[in-house]
C-alpha atoms as a PDB file:
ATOM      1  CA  UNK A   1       0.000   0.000   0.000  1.00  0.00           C
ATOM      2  CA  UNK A   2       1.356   3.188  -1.011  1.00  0.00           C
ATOM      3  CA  UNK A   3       0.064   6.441   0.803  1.00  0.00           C
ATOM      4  CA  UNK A   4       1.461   9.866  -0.330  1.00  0.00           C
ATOM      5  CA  UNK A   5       2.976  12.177   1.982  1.00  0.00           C
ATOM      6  CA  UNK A   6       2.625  15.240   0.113  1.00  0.00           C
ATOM      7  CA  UNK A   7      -0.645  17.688   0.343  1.00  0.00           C
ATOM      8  CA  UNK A   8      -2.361  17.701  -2.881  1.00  0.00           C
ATOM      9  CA  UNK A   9      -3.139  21.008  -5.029  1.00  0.00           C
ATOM     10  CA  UNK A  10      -5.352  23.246  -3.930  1.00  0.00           C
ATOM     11  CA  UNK A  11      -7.300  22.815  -7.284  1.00  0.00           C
ATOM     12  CA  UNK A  12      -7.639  19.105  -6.899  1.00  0.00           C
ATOM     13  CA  UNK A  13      -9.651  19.955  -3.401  1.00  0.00           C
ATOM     14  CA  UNK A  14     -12.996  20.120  -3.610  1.00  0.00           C
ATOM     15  CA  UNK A  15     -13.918  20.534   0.154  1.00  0.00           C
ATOM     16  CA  UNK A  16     -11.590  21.198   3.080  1.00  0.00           C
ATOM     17  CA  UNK A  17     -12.004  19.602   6.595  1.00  0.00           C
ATOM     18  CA  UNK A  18     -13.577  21.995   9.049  1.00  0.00           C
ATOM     19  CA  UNK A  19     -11.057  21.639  12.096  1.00  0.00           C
ATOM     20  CA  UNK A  20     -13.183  20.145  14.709  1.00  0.00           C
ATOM     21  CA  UNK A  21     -13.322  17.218  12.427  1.00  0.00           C
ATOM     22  CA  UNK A  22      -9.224  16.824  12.334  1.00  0.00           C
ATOM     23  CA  UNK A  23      -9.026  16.901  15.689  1.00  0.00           C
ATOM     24  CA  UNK A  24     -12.062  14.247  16.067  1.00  0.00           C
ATOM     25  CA  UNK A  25      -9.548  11.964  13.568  1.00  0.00           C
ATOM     26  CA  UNK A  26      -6.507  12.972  15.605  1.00  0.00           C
ATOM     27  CA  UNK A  27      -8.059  12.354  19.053  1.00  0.00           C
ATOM     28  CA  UNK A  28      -9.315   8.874  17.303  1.00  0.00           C
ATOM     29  CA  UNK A  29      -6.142   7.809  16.220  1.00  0.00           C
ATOM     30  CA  UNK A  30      -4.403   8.813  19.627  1.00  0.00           C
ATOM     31  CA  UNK A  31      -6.821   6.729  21.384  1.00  0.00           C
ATOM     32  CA  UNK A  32      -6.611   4.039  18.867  1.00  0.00           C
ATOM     33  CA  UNK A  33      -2.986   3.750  18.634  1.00  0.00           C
ATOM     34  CA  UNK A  34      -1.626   1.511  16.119  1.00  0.00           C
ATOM     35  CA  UNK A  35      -5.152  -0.322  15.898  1.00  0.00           C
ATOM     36  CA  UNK A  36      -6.760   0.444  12.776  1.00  0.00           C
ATOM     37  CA  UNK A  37      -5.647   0.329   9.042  1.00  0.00           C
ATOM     38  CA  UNK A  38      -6.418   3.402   6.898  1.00  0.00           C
ATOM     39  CA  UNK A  39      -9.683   2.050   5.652  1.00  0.00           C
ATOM     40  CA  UNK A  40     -11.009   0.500   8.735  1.00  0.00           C
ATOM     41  CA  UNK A  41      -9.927   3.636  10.528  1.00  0.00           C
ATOM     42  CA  UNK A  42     -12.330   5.445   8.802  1.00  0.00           C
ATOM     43  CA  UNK A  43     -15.066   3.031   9.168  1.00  0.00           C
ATOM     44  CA  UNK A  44     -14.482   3.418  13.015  1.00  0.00           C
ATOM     45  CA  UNK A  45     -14.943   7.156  13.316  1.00  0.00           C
ATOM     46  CA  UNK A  46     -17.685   8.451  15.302  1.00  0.00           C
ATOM     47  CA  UNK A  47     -18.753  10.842  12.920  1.00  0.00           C
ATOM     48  CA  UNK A  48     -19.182   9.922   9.305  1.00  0.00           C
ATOM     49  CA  UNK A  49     -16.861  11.750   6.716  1.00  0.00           C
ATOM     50  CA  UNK A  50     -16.483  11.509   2.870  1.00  0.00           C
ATOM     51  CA  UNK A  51     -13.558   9.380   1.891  1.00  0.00           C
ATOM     52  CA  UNK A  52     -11.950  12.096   0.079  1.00  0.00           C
ATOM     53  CA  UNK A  53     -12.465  14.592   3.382  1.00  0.00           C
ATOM     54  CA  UNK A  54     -10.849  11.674   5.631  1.00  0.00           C
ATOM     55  CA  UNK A  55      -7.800  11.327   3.087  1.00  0.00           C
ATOM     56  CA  UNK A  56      -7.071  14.492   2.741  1.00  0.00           C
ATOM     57  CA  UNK A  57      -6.795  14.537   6.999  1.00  0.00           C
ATOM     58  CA  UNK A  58      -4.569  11.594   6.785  1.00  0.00           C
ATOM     59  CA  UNK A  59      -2.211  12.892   4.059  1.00  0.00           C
ATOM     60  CA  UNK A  60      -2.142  16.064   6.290  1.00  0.00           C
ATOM     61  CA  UNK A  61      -1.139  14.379   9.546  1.00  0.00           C
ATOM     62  CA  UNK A  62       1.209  12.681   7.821  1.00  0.00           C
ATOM     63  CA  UNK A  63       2.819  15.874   5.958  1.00  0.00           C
ATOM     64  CA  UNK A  64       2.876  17.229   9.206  1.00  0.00           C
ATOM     65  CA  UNK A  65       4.606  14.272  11.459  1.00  0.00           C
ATOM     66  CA  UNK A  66       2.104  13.854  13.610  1.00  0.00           C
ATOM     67  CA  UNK A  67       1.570   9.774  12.507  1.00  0.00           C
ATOM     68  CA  UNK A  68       3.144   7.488  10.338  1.00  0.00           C
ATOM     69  CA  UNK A  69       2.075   4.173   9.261  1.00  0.00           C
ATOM     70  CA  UNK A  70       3.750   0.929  10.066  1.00  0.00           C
ATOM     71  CA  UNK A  71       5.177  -2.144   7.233  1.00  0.00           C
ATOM     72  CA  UNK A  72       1.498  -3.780   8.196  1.00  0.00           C
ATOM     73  CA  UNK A  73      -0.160  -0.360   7.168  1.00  0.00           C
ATOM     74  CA  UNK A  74      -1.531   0.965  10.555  1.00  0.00           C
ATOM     75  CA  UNK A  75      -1.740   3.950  11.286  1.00  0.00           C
ATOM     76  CA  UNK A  76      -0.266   5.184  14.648  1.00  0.00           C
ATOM     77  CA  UNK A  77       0.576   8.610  16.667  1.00  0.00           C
ATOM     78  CA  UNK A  78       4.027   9.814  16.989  1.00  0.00           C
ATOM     79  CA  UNK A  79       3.627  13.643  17.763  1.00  0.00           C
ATOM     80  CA  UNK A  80       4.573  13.570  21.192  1.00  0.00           C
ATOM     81  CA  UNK A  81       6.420  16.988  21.771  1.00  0.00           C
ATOM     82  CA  UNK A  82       6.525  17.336  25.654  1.00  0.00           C
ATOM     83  CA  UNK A  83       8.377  13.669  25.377  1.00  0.00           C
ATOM     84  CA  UNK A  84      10.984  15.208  23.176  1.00  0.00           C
ATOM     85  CA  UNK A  85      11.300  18.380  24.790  1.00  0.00           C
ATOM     86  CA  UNK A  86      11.996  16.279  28.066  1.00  0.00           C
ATOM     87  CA  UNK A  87      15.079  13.757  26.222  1.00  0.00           C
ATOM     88  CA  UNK A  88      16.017  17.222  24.360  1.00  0.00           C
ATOM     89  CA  UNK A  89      16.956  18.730  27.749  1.00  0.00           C
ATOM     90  CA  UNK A  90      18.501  15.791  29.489  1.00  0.00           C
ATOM     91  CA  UNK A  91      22.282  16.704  29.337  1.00  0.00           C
ATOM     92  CA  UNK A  92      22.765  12.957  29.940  1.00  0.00           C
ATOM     93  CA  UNK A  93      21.747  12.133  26.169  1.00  0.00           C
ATOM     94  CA  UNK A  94      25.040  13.962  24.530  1.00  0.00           C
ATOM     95  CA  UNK A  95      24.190  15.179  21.301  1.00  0.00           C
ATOM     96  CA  UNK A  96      26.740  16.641  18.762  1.00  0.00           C
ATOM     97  CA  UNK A  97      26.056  20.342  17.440  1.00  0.00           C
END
């Protein structure tokens, strides 16, 4: 399965996701960790969505680093920045500048 990282064209978009609806698919997907396949993920929401609408969030979240999606094809949450901010300031983990 081959899902595209990059945002589309703005003329190719024929309706944009209002943003209480990404953050209803983000808060999903966080709860849902690693769970669901694209497809079934969609199936699962608790609001209904055009395909197109949900794709568009997905390619988004993706474009933005906020999930990735594993060799199986689940989807899962890695936008975790309070975690990195934490490792980022341990002077413990050297890092080279």
């Amino acid at each position: 399965m081959i899902i595209k990282t990059t945002l589309p064209k703005k003329e190719n978009i024929l309706r944009y996701p209002r943003l209480d609806t990404i953050l209803m698919v983000e808060e999903f997907i966080k709860e849902n960790d690693g769970e669901f396949k694209k497809t079934r993920l969609w199936g699962a929401l608790p609001k209904k969505m055009m395909y197109q609408t949900f794709d568009l969030i997905i390619r988004y979240l993706l474009y933005s680093k906020k999930i990735s999606i594993d060799s199986e094809g689940k989807i899962g949450w890695i936008y975790y920045p309070e975690l990195a901010r934490k490792y980022y300031n341990r002077k413990d983990l050297g890092r080279r500048k």
